[in-house]
Protein backbone atom coordinates (compact mmCIF):
# COMPACT_ATOMS: atom_id res chain seq x y z
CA UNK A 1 -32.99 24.07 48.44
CA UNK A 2 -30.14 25.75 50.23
CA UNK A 3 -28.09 26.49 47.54
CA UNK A 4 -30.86 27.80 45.65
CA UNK A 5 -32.44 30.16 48.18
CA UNK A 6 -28.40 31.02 49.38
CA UNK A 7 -27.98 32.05 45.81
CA UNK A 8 -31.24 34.16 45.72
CA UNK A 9 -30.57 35.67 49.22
CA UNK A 10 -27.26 36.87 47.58
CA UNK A 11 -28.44 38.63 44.39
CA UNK A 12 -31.53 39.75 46.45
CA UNK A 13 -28.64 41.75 48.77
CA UNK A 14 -27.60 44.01 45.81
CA UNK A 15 -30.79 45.95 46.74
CA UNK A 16 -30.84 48.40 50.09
CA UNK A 17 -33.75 46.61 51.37
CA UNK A 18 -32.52 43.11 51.61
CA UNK A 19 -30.03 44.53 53.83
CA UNK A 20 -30.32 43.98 57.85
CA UNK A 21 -28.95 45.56 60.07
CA UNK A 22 -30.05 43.69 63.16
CA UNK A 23 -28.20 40.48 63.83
CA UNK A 24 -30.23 37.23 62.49
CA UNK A 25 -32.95 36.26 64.43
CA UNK A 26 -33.35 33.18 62.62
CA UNK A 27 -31.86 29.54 64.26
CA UNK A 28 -31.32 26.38 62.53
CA UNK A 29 -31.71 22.59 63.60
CA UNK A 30 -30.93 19.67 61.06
CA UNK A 31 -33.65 17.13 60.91
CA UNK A 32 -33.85 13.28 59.43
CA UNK A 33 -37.42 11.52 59.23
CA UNK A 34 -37.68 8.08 57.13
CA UNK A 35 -41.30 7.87 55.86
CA UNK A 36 -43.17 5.66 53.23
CA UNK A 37 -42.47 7.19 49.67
CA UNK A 38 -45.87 9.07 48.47
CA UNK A 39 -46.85 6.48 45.89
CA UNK A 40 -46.95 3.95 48.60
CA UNK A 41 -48.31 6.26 50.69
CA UNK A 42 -51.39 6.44 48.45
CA UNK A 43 -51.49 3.58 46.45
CA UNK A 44 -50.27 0.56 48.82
CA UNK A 45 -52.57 -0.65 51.34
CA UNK A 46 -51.02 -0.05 55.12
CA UNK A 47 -50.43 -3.51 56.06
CA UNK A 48 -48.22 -3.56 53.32
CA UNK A 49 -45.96 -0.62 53.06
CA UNK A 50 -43.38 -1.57 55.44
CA UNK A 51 -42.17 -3.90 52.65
CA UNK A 52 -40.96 -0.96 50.57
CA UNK A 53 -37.57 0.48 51.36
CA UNK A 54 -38.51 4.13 53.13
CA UNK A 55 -37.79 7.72 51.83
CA UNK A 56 -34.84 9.46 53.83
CA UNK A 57 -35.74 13.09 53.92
CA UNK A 58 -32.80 15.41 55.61
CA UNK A 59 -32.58 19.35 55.67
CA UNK A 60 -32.51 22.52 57.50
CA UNK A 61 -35.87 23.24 59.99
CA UNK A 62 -35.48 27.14 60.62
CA UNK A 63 -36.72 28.53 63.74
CA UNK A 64 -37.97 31.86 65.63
CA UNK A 65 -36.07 33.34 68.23
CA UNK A 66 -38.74 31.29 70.41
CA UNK A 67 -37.20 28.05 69.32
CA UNK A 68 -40.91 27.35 67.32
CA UNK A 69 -40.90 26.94 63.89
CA UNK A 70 -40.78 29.40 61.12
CA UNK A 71 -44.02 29.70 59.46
CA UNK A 72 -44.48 31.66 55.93
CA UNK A 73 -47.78 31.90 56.69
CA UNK A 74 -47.90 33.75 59.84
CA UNK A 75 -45.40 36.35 58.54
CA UNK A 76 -47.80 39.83 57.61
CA UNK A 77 -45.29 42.03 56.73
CA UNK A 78 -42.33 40.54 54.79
CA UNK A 79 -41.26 42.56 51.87
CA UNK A 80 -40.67 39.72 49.94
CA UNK A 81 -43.56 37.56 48.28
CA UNK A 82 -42.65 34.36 46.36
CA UNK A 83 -44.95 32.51 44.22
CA UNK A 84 -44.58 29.09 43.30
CA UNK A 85 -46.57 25.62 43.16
CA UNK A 86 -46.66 23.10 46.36
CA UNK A 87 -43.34 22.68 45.60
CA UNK A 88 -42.32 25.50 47.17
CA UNK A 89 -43.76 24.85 50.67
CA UNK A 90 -42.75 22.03 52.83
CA UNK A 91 -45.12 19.30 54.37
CA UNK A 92 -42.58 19.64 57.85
CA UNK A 93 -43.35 23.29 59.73
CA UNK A 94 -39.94 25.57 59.49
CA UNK A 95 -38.94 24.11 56.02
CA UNK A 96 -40.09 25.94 53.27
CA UNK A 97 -38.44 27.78 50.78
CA UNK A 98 -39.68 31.02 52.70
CA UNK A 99 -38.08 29.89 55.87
CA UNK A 100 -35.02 29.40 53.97
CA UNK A 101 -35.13 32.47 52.21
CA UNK A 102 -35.63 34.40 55.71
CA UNK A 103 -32.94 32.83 57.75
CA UNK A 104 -30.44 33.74 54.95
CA UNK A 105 -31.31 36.98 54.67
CA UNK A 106 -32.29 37.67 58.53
CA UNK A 107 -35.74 38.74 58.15
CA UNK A 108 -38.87 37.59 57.06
């Protein structure tokens, strides 16, 4: 995901307004959680699932100047509006591709 929305973020910058000039208000924090893959998840009974090697999943959790997370949800006024399946939001608040595509451009 962050080469992709980098990418976008940088062909999205050819036009005057994807440019900022405020400095980015946007923070990052790298995050790890190890969780039962979805299938087992939803198709092995609990008792069982610890004996089923567990999903790493790593990335990028961007943040408001507040230190919460970024939520593409609670943005009202971003200029940009990206439509996609569930694949395009994250399950873990601050990591979707809109809080992604915000941090690299430094605004929402």
């Amino acid at each position: 995901m962050g080469i992709a929305t980098e990418v976008l973020a940088e062909r999205l910058q050819r036009y005057t307004f994807a440019h900022s000039t405020q400095p980015n208000p946007y923070m990052t924090k790298p995050f790890r959680v190890e969780t039962p893959g979805p299938l087992v998840k939803y198709f092995v009974p609990p008792e069982r699932q610890q004996d089923y090697e567990y999903l790493v999943d790593e990335g990028l959790q961007v943040l408001l100047p507040d230190a919460s997370p970024y939520e593409y949800d609670s943005i009202q006024d971003a200029p940009i509006l990206m439509i996609g399946d569930s694949f395009m939001m994250r399950s873990r608040s601050g990591c979707s591709w809109a809080a992604r595509l915000a941090y690299e451009l430094g605004f929402p």
